[in-house]
C-alpha atoms as a PDB file:
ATOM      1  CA  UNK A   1      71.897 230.092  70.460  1.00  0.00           C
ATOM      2  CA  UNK A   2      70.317 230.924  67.131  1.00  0.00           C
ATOM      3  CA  UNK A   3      71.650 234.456  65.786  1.00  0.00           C
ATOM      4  CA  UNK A   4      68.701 236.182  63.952  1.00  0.00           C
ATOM      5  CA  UNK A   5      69.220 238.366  60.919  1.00  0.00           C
ATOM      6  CA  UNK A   6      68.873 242.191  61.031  1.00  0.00           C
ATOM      7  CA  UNK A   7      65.839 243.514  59.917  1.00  0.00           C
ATOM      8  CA  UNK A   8      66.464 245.241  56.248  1.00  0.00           C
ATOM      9  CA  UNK A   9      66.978 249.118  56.734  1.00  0.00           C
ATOM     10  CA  UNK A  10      64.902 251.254  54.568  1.00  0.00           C
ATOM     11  CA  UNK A  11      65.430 254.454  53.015  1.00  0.00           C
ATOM     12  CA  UNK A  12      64.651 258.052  54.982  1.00  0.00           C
ATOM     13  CA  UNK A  13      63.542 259.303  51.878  1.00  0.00           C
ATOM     14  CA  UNK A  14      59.632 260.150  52.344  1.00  0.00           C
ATOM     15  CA  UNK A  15      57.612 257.633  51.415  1.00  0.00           C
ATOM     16  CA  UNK A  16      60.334 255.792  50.005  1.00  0.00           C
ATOM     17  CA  UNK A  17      60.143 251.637  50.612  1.00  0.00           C
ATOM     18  CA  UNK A  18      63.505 250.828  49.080  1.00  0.00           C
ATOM     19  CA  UNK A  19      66.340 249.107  50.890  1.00  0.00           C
ATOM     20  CA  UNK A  20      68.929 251.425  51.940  1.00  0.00           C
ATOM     21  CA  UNK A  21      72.187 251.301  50.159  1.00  0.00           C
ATOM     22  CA  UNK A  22      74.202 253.815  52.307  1.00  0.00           C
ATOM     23  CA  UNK A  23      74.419 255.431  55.296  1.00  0.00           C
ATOM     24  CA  UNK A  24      75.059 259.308  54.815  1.00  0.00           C
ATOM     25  CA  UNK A  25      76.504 261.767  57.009  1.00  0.00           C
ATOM     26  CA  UNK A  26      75.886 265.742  56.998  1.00  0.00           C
ATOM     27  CA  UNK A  27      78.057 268.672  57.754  1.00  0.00           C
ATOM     28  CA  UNK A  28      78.341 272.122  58.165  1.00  0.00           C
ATOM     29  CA  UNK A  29      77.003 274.046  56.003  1.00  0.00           C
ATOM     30  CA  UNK A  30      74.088 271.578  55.274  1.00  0.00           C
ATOM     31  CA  UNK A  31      71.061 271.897  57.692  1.00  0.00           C
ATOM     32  CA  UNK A  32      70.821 268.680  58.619  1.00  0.00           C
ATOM     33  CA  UNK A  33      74.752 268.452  60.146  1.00  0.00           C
ATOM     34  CA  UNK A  34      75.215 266.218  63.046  1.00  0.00           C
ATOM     35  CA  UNK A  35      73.104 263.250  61.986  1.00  0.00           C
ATOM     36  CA  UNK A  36      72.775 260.485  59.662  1.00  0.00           C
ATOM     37  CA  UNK A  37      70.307 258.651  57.358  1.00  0.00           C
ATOM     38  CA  UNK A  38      70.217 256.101  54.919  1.00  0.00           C
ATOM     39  CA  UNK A  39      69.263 256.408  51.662  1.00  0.00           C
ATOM     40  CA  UNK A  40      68.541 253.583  49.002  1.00  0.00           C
ATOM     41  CA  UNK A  41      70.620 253.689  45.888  1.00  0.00           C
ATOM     42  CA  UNK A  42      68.598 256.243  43.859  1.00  0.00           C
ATOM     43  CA  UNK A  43      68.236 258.647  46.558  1.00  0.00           C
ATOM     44  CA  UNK A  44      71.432 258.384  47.952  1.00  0.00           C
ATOM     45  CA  UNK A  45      72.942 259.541  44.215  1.00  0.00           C
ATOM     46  CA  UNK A  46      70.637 262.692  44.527  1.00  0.00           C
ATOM     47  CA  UNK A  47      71.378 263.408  48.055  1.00  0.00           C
ATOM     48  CA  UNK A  48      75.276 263.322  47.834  1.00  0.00           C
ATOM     49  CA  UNK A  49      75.603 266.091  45.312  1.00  0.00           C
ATOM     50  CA  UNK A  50      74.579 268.112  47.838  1.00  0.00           C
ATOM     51  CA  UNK A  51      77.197 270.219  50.016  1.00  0.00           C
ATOM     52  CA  UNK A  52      78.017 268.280  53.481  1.00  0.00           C
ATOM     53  CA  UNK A  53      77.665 265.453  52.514  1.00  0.00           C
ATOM     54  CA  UNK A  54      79.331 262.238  52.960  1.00  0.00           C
ATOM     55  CA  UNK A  55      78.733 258.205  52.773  1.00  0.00           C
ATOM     56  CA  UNK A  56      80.014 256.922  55.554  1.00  0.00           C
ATOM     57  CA  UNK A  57      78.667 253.291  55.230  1.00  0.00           C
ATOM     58  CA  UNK A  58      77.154 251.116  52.011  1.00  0.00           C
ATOM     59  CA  UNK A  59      75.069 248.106  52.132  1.00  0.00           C
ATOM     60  CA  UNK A  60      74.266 245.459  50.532  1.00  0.00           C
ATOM     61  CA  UNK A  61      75.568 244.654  46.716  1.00  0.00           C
ATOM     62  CA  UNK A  62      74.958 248.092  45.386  1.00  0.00           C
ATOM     63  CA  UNK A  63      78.282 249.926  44.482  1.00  0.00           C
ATOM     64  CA  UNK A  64      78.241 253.612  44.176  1.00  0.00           C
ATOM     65  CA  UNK A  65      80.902 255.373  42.399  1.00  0.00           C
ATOM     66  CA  UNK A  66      83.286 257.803  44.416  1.00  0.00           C
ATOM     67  CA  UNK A  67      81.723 261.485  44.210  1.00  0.00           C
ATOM     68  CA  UNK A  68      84.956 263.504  45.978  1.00  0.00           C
ATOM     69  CA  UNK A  69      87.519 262.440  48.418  1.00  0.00           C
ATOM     70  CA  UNK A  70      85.163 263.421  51.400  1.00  0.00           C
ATOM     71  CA  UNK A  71      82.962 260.224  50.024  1.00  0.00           C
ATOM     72  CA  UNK A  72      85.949 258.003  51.282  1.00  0.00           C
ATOM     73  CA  UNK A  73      86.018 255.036  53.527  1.00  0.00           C
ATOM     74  CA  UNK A  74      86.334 255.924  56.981  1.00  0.00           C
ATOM     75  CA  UNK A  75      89.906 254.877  58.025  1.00  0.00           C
ATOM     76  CA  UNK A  76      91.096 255.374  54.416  1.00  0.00           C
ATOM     77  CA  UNK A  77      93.701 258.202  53.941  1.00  0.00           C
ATOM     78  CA  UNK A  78      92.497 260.317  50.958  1.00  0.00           C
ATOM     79  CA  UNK A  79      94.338 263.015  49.719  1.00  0.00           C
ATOM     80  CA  UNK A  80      96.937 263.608  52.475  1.00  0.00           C
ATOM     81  CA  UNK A  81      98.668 266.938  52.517  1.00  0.00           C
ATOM     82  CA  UNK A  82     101.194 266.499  55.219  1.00  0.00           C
ATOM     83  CA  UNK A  83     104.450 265.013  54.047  1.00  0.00           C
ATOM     84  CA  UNK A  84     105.263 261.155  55.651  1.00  0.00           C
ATOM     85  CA  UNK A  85     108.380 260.051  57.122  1.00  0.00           C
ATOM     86  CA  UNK A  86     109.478 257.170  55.768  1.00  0.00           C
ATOM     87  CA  UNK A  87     112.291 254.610  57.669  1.00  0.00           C
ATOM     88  CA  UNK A  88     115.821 255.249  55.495  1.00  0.00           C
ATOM     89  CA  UNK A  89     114.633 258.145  53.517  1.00  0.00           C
ATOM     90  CA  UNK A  90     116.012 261.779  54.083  1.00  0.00           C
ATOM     91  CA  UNK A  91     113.661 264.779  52.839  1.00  0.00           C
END
């Protein structure tokens, strides 16, 4: 079996042909919470200053810089507020 490469995404910006560099997520209290669109590198920089938003996935070479903690990794703890309990160590 041959395994075929995925077809290049491209941006959801209108009219845009780019690649898409990231994957972005919206939430409450932007209107488009619930779904998800990617974005090439320029638009992706003006979309994420935006409230509710958050890039859940990058592609490709392009390496944005961290906006907030909600632009973390999925899986990543940022910014925990709840104390850990660690083996040997009394609070």
């Amino acid at each position: 079996m041959t395994r075929h490469k995925a077809p290049v995404r491209r941006c959801s910006w209108h009219e845009c042909s780019q690649p898409a560099a990231a994957r972005v997520a919206f939430k409450l209290p932007n209107l488009l919470a619930g779904s998800r669109r990617d974005y090439c590198r320029d638009h992706t920089s003006q979309v994420r200053l935006a409230k509710g938003t958050v890039v859940v996935a990058r592609y490709g070479r392009y390496r944005l810089a961290p906006l907030s903690s909600d632009d973390a990794t999925p899986g990543r703890r940022a910014g925990r507020t709840v104390p850990t309990r660690r083996k040997g160590v009394m609070p």
